[in-house]
Protein backbone atom coordinates (compact mmCIF):
# COMPACT_ATOMS: atom_id res chain seq x y z
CA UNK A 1 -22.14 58.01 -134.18
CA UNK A 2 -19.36 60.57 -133.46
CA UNK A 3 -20.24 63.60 -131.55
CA UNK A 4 -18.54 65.89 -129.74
CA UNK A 5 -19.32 65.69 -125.96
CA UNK A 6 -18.77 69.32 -125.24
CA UNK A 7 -20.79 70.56 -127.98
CA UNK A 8 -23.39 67.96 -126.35
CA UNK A 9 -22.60 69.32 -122.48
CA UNK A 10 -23.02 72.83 -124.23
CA UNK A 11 -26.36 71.91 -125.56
CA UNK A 12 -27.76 70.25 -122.84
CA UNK A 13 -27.14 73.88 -120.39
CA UNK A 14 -29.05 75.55 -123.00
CA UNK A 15 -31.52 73.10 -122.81
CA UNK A 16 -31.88 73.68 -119.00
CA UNK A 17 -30.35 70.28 -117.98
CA UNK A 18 -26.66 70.75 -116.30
CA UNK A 19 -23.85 67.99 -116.95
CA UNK A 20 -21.84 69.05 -115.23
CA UNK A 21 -18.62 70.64 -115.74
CA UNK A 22 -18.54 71.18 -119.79
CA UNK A 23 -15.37 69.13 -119.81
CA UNK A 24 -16.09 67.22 -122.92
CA UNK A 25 -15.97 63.86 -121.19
CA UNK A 26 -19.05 62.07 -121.13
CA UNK A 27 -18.80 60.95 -117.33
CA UNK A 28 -21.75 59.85 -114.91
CA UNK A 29 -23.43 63.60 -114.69
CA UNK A 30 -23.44 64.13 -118.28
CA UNK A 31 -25.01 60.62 -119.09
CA UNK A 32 -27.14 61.34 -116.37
CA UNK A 33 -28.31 65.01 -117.77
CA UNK A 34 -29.00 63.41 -121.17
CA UNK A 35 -30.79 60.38 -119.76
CA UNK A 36 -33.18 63.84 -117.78
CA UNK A 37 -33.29 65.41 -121.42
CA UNK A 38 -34.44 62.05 -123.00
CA UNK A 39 -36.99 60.96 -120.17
CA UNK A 40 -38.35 64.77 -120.62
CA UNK A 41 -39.30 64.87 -124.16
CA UNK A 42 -40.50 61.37 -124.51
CA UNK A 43 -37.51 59.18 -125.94
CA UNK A 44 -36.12 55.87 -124.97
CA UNK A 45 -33.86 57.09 -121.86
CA UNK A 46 -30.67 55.33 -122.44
CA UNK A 47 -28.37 57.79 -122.11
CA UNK A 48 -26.58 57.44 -125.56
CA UNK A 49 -26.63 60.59 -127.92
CA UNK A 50 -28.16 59.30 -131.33
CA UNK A 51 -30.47 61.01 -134.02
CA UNK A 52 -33.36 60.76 -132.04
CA UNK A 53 -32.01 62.91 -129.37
CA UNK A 54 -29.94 65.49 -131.82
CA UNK A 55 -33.48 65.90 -133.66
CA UNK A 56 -35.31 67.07 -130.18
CA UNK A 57 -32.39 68.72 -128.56
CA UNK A 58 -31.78 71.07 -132.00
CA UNK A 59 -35.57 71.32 -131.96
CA UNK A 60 -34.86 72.84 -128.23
CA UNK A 61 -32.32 74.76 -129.28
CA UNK A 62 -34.26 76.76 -132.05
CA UNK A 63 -37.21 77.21 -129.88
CA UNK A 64 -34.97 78.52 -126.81
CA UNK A 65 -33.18 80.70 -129.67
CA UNK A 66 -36.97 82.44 -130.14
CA UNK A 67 -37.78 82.98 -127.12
CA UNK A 68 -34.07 84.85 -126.75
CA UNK A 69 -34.10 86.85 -130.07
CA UNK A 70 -37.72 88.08 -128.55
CA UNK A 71 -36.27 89.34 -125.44
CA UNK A 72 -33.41 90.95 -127.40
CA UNK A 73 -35.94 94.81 -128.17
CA UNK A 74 -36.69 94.52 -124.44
CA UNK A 75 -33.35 94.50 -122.93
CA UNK A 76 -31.94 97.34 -125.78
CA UNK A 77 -34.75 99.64 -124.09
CA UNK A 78 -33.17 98.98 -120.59
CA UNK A 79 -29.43 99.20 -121.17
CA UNK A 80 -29.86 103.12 -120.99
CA UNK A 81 -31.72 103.08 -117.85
């Protein structure tokens, strides 16, 4: 599968696990960080970026997206303060 690693470093921040510098090479931390997302929502924890793993992590992404667009009324009330 071709992917590109800093859309994957990107991805994995937003996620809440850090590879790193988001360098686009996938070195020890970053195989590390996505072995941490893997182990964390139940897949084999290999380390290797396949469907399984862009299924969860977009799964992540649009639930973390939520939560933000929920915040988004609460912070316009404070910017005047």
């Amino acid at each position: 599968m071709n992917y590109d690693v800093k859309k994957i470093q990107e991805a994995l921040v937003l996620c809440g696990f850090h590879p790193g510098a988001v360098d686009g090479v996938m070195g020890p931390q970053t195989k590390q960080a996505l072995t941490a997302f893997q182990r964390h929502n139940g897949l084999a924890a290999d380390g290797v970026f396949g469907p399984k793993s862009a299924e969860v992590m977009l799964k992540e992404l649009g639930e973390a997206a939520g939560r933000a667009m929920s915040l988004i009324p609460y912070l316009g009330t404070l910017k005047g303060s």
